[in-house]
PDB file of N, CA and C in Angstrom:
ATOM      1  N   UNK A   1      11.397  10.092 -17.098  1.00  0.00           N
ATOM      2  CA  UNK A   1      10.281   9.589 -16.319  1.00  0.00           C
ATOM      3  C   UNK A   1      10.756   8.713 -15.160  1.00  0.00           C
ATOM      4  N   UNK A   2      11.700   7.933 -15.666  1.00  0.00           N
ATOM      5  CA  UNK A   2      12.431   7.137 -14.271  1.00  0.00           C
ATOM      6  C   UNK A   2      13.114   7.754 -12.991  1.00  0.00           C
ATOM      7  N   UNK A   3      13.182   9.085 -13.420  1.00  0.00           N
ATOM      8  CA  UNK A   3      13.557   9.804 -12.103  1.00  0.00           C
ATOM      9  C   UNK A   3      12.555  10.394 -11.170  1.00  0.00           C
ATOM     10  N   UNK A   4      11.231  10.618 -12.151  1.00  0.00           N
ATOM     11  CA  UNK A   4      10.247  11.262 -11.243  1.00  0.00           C
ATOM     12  C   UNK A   4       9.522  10.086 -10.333  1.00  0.00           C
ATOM     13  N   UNK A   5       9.612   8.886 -11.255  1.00  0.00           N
ATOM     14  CA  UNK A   5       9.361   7.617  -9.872  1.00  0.00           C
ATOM     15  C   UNK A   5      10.035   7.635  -8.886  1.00  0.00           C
ATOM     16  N   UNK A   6      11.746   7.915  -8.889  1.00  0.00           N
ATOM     17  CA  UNK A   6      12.763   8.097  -7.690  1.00  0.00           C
ATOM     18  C   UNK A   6      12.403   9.238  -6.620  1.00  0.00           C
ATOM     19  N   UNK A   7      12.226  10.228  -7.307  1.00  0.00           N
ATOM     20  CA  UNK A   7      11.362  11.348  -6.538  1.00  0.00           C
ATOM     21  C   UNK A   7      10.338  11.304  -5.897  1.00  0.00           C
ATOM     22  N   UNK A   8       9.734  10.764  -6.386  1.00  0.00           N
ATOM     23  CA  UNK A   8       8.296  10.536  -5.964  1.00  0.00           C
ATOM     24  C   UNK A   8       8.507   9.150  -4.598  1.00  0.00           C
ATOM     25  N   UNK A   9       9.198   8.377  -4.840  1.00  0.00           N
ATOM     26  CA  UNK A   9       9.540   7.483  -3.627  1.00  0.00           C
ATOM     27  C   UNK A   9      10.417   8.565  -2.672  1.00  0.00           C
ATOM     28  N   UNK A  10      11.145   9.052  -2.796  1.00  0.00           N
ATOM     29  CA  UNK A  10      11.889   9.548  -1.831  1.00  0.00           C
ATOM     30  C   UNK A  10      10.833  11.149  -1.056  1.00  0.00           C
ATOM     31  N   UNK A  11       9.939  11.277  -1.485  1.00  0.00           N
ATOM     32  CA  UNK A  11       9.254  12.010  -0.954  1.00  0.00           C
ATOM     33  C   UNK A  11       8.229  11.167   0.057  1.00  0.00           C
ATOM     34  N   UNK A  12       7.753  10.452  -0.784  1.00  0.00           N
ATOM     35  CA  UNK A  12       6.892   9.293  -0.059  1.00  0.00           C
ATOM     36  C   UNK A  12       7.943   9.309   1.177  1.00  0.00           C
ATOM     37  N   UNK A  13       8.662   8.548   1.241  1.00  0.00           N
ATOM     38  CA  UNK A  13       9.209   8.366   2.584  1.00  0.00           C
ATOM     39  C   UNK A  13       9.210   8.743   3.342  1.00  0.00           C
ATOM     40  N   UNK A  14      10.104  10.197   3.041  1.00  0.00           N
ATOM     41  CA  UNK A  14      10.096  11.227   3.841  1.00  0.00           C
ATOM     42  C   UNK A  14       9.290  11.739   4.629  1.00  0.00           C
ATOM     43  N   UNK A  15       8.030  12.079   4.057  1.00  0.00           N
ATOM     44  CA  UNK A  15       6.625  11.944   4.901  1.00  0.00           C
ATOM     45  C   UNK A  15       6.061  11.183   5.794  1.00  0.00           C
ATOM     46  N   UNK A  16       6.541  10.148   5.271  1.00  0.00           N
ATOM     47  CA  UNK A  16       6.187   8.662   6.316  1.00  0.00           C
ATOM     48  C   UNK A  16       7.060   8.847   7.430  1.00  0.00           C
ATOM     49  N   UNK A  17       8.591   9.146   6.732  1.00  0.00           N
ATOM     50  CA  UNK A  17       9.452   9.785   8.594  1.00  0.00           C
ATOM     51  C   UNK A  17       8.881  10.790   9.240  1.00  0.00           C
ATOM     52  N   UNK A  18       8.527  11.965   8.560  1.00  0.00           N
ATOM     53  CA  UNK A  18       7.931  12.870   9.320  1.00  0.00           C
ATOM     54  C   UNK A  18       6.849  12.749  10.307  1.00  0.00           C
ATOM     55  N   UNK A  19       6.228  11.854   9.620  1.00  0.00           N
ATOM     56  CA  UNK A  19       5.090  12.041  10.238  1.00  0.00           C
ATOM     57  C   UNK A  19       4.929  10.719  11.307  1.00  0.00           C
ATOM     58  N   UNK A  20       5.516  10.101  11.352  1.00  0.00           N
ATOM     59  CA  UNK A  20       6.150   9.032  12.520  1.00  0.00           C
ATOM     60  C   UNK A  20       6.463   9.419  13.772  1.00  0.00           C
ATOM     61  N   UNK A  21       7.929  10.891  13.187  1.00  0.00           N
ATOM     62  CA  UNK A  21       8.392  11.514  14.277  1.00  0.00           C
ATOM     63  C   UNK A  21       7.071  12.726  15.278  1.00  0.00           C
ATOM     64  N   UNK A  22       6.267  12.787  14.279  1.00  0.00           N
ATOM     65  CA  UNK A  22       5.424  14.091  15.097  1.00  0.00           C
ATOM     66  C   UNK A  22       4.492  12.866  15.820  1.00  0.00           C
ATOM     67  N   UNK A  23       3.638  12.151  15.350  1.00  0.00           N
ATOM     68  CA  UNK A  23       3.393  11.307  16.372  1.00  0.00           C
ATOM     69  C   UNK A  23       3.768   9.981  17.391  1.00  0.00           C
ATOM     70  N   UNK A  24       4.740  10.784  17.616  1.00  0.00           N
ATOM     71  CA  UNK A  24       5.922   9.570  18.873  1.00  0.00           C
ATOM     72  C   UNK A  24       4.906   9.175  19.770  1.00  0.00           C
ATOM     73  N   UNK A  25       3.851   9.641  20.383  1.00  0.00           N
ATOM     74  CA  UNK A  25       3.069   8.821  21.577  1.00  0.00           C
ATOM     75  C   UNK A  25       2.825   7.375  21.484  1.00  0.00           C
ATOM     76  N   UNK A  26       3.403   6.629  22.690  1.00  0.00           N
ATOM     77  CA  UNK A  26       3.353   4.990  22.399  1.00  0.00           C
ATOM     78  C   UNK A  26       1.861   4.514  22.713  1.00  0.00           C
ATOM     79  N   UNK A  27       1.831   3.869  22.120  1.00  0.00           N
ATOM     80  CA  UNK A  27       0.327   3.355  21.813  1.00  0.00           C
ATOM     81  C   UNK A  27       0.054   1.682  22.898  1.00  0.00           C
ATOM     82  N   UNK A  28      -0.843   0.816  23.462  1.00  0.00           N
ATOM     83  CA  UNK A  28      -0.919  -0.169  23.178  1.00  0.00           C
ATOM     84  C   UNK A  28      -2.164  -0.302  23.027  1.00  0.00           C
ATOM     85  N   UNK A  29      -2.392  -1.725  21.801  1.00  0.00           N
ATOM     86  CA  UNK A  29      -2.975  -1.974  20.676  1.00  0.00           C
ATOM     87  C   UNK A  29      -3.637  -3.800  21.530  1.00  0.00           C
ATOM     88  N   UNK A  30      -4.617  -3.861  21.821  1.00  0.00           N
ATOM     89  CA  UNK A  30      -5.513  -5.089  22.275  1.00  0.00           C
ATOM     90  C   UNK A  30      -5.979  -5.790  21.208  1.00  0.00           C
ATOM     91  N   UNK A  31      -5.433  -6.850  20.960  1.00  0.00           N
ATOM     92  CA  UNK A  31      -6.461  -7.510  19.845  1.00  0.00           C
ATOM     93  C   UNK A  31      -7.454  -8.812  20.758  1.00  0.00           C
ATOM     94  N   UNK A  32      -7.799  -9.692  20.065  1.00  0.00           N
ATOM     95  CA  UNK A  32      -8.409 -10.561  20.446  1.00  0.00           C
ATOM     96  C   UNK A  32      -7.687 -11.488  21.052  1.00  0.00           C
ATOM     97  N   UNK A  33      -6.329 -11.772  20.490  1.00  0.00           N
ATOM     98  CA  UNK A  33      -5.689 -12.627  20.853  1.00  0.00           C
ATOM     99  C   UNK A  33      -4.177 -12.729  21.612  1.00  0.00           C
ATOM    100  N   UNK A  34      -3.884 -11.418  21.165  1.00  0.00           N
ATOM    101  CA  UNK A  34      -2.663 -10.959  21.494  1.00  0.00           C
ATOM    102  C   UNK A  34      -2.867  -9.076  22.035  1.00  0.00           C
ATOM    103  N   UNK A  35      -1.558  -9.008  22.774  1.00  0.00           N
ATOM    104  CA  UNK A  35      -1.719  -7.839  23.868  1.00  0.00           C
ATOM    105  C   UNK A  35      -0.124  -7.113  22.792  1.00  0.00           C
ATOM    106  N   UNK A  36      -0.433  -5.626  22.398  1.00  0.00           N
ATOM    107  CA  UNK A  36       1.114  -5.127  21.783  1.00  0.00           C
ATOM    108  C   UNK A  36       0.701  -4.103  22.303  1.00  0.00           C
ATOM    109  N   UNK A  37       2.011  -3.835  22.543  1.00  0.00           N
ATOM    110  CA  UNK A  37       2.509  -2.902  23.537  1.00  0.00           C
ATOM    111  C   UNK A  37       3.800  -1.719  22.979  1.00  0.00           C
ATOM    112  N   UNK A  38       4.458  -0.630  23.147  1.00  0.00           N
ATOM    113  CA  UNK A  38       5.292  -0.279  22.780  1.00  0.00           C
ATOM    114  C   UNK A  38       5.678   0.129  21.400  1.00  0.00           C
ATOM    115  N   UNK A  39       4.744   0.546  20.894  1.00  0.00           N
ATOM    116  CA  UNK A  39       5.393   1.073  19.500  1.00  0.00           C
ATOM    117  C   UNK A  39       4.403   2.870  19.189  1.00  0.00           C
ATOM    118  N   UNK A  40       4.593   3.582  18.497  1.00  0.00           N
ATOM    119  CA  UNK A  40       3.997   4.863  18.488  1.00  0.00           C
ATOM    120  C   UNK A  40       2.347   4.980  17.278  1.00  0.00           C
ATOM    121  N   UNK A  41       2.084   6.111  17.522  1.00  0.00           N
ATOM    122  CA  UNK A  41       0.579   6.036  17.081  1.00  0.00           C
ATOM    123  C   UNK A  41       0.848   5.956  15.557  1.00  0.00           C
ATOM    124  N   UNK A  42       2.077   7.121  14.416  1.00  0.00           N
ATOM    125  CA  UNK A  42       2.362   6.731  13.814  1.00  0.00           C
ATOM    126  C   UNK A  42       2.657   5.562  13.202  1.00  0.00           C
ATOM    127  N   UNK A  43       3.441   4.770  13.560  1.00  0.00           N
ATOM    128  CA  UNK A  43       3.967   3.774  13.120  1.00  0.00           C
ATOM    129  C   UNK A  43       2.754   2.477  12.994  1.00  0.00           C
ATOM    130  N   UNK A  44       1.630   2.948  13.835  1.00  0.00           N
ATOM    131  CA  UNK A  44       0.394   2.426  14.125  1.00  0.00           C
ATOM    132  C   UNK A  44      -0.368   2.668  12.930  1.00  0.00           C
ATOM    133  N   UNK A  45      -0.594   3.610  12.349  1.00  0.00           N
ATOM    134  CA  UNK A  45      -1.431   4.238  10.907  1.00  0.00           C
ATOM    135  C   UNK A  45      -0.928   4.020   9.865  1.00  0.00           C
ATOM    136  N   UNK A  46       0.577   4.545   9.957  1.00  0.00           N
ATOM    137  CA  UNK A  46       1.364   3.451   8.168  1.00  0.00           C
ATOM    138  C   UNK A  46       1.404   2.460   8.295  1.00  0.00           C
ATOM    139  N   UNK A  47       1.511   1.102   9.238  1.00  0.00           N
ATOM    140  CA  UNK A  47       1.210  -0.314   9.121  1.00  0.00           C
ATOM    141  C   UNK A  47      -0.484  -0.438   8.648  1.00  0.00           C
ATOM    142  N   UNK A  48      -1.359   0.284   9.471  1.00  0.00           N
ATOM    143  CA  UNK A  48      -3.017   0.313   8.795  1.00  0.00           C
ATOM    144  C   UNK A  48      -2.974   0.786   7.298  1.00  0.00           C
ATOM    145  N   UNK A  49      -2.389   1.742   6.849  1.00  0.00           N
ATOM    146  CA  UNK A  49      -2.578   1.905   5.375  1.00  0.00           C
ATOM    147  C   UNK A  49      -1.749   0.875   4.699  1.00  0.00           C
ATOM    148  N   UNK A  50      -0.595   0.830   5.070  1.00  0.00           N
ATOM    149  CA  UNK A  50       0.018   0.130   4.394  1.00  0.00           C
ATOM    150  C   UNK A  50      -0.763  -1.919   3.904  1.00  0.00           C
ATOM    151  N   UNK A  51      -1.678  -2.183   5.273  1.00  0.00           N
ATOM    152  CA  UNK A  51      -2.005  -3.584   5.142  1.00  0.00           C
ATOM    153  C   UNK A  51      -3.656  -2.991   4.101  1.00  0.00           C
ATOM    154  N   UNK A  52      -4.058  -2.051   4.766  1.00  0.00           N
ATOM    155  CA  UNK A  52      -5.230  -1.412   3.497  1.00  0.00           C
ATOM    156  C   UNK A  52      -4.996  -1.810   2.178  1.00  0.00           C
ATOM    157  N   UNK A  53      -3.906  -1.295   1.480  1.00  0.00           N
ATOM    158  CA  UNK A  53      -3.386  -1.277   0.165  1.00  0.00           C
ATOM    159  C   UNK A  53      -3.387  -2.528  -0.125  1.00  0.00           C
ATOM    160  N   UNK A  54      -2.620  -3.337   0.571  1.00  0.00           N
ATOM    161  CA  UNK A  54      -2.391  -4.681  -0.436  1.00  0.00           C
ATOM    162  C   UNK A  54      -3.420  -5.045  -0.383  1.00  0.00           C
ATOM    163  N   UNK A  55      -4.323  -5.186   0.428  1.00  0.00           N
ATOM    164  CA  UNK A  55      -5.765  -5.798   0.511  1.00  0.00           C
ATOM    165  C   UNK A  55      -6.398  -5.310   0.017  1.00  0.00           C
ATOM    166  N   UNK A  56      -6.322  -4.245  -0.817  1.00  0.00           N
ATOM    167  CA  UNK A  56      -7.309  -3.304  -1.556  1.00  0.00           C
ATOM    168  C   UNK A  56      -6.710  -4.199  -3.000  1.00  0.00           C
ATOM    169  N   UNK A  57      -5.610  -4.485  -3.153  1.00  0.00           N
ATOM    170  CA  UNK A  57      -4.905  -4.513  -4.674  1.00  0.00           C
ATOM    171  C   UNK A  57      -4.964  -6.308  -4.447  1.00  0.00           C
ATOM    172  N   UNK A  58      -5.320  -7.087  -3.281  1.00  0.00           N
ATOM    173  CA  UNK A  58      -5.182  -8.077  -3.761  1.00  0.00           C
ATOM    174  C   UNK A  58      -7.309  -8.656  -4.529  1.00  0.00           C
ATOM    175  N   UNK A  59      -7.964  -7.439  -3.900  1.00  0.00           N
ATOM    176  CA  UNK A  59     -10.113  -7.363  -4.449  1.00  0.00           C
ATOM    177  C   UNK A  59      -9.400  -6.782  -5.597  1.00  0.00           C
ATOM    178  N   UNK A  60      -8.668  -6.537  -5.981  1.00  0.00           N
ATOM    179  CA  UNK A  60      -8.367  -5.693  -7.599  1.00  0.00           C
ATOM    180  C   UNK A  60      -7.993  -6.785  -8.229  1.00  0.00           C
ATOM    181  N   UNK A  61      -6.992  -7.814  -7.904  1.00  0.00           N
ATOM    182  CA  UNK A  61      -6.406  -8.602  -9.052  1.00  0.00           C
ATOM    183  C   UNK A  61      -7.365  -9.485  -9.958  1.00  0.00           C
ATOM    184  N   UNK A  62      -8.436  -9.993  -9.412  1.00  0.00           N
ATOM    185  CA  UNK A  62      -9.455 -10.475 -10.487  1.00  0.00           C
ATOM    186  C   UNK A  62      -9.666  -9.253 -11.616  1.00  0.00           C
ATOM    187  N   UNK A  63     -10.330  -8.207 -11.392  1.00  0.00           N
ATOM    188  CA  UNK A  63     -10.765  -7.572 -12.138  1.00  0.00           C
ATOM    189  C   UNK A  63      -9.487  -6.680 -12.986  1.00  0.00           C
ATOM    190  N   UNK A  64      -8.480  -6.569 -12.419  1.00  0.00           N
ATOM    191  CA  UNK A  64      -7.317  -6.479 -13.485  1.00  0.00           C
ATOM    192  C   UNK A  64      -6.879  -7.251 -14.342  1.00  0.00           C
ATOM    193  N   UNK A  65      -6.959  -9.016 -14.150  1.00  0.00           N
ATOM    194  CA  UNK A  65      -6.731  -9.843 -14.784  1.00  0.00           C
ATOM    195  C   UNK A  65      -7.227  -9.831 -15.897  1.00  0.00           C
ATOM    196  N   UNK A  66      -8.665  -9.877 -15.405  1.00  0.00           N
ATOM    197  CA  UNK A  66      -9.822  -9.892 -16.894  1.00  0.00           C
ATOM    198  C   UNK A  66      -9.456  -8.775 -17.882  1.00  0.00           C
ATOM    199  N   UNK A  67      -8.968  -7.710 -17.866  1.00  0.00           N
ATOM    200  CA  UNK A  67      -8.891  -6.793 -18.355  1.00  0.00           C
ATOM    201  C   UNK A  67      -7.852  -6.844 -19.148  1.00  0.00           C
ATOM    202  N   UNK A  68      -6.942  -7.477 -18.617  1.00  0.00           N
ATOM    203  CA  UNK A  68      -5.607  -7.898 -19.477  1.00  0.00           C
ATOM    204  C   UNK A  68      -6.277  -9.077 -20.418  1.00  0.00           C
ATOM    205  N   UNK A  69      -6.939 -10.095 -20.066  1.00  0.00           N
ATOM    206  CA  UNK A  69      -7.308 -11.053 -21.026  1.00  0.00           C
ATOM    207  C   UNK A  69      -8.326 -10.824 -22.181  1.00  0.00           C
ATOM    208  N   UNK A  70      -9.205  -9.457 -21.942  1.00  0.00           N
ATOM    209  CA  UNK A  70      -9.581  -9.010 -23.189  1.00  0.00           C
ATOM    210  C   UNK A  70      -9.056  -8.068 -23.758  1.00  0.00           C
ATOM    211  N   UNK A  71      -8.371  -7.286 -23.401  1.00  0.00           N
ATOM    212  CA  UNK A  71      -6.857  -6.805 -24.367  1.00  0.00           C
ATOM    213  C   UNK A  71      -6.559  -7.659 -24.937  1.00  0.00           C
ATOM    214  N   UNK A  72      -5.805  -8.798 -24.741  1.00  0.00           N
ATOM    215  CA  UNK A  72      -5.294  -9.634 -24.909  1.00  0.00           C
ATOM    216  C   UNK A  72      -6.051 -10.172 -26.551  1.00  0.00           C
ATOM    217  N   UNK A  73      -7.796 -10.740 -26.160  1.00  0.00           N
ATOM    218  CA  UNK A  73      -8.451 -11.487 -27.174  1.00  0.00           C
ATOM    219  C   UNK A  73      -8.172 -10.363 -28.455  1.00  0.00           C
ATOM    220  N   UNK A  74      -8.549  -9.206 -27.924  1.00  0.00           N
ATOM    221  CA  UNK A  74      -9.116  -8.062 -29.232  1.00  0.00           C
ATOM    222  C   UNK A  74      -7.579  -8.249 -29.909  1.00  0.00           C
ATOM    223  N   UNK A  75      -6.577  -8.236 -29.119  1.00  0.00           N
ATOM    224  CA  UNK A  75      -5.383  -8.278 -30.231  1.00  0.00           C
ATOM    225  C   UNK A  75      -5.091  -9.310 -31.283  1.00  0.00           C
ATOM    226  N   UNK A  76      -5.142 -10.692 -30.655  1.00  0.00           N
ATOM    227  CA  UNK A  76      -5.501 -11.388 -31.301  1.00  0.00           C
ATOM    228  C   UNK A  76      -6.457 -11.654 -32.467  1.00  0.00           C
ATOM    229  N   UNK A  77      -7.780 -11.068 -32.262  1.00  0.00           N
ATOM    230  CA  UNK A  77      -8.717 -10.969 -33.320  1.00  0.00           C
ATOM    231  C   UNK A  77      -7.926 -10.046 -34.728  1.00  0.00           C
ATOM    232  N   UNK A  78      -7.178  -8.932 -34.294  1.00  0.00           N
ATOM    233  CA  UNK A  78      -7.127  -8.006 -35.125  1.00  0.00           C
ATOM    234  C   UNK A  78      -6.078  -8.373 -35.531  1.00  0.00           C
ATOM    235  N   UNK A  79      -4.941  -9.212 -35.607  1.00  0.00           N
ATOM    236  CA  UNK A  79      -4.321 -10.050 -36.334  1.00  0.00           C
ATOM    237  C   UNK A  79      -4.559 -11.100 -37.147  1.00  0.00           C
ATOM    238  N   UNK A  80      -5.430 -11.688 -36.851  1.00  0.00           N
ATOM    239  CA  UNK A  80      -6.013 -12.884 -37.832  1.00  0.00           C
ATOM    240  C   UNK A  80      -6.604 -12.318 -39.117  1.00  0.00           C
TER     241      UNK A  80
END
């Protein structure tokens, strides 16, 4: 099983290069506060998913927590 995680990352990647290289067009990106300039449309969409995710998994960590802490009680009960 520890290899199909290795696999499975090294494919991940790979895709992420690929698909970097097919969209090379340089982008610039206006925010409110700051002006960026110089980087490609790719590299533009895996930084957006990539900041998606953690921010998706950091609205998850409450409700994962809890979930571990009543696992947690029921085990306890069923030992006593």
């Amino acid at each position: 099983m520890k290899y199909f995680y290795f696999i499975f990352l090294i494919i991940l990647i790979s895709v992420f290069v690929i698909f970097t290289n097919l969209n090379s067009d340089l982008i610039e990106l206006d925010l409110f506060f700051a002006k960026i300039s110089g980087f490609t449309k790719g590299f533009a969409i895996m930084v957006a998913i990539l900041i998606g995710a953690i921010v998706s998994f950091f609205f998850q960590l409450p409700i994962l927590i809890r979930k571990n802490k009543k696992i947690k009680e029921g085990d306890d009960s069923s030992k006593a």
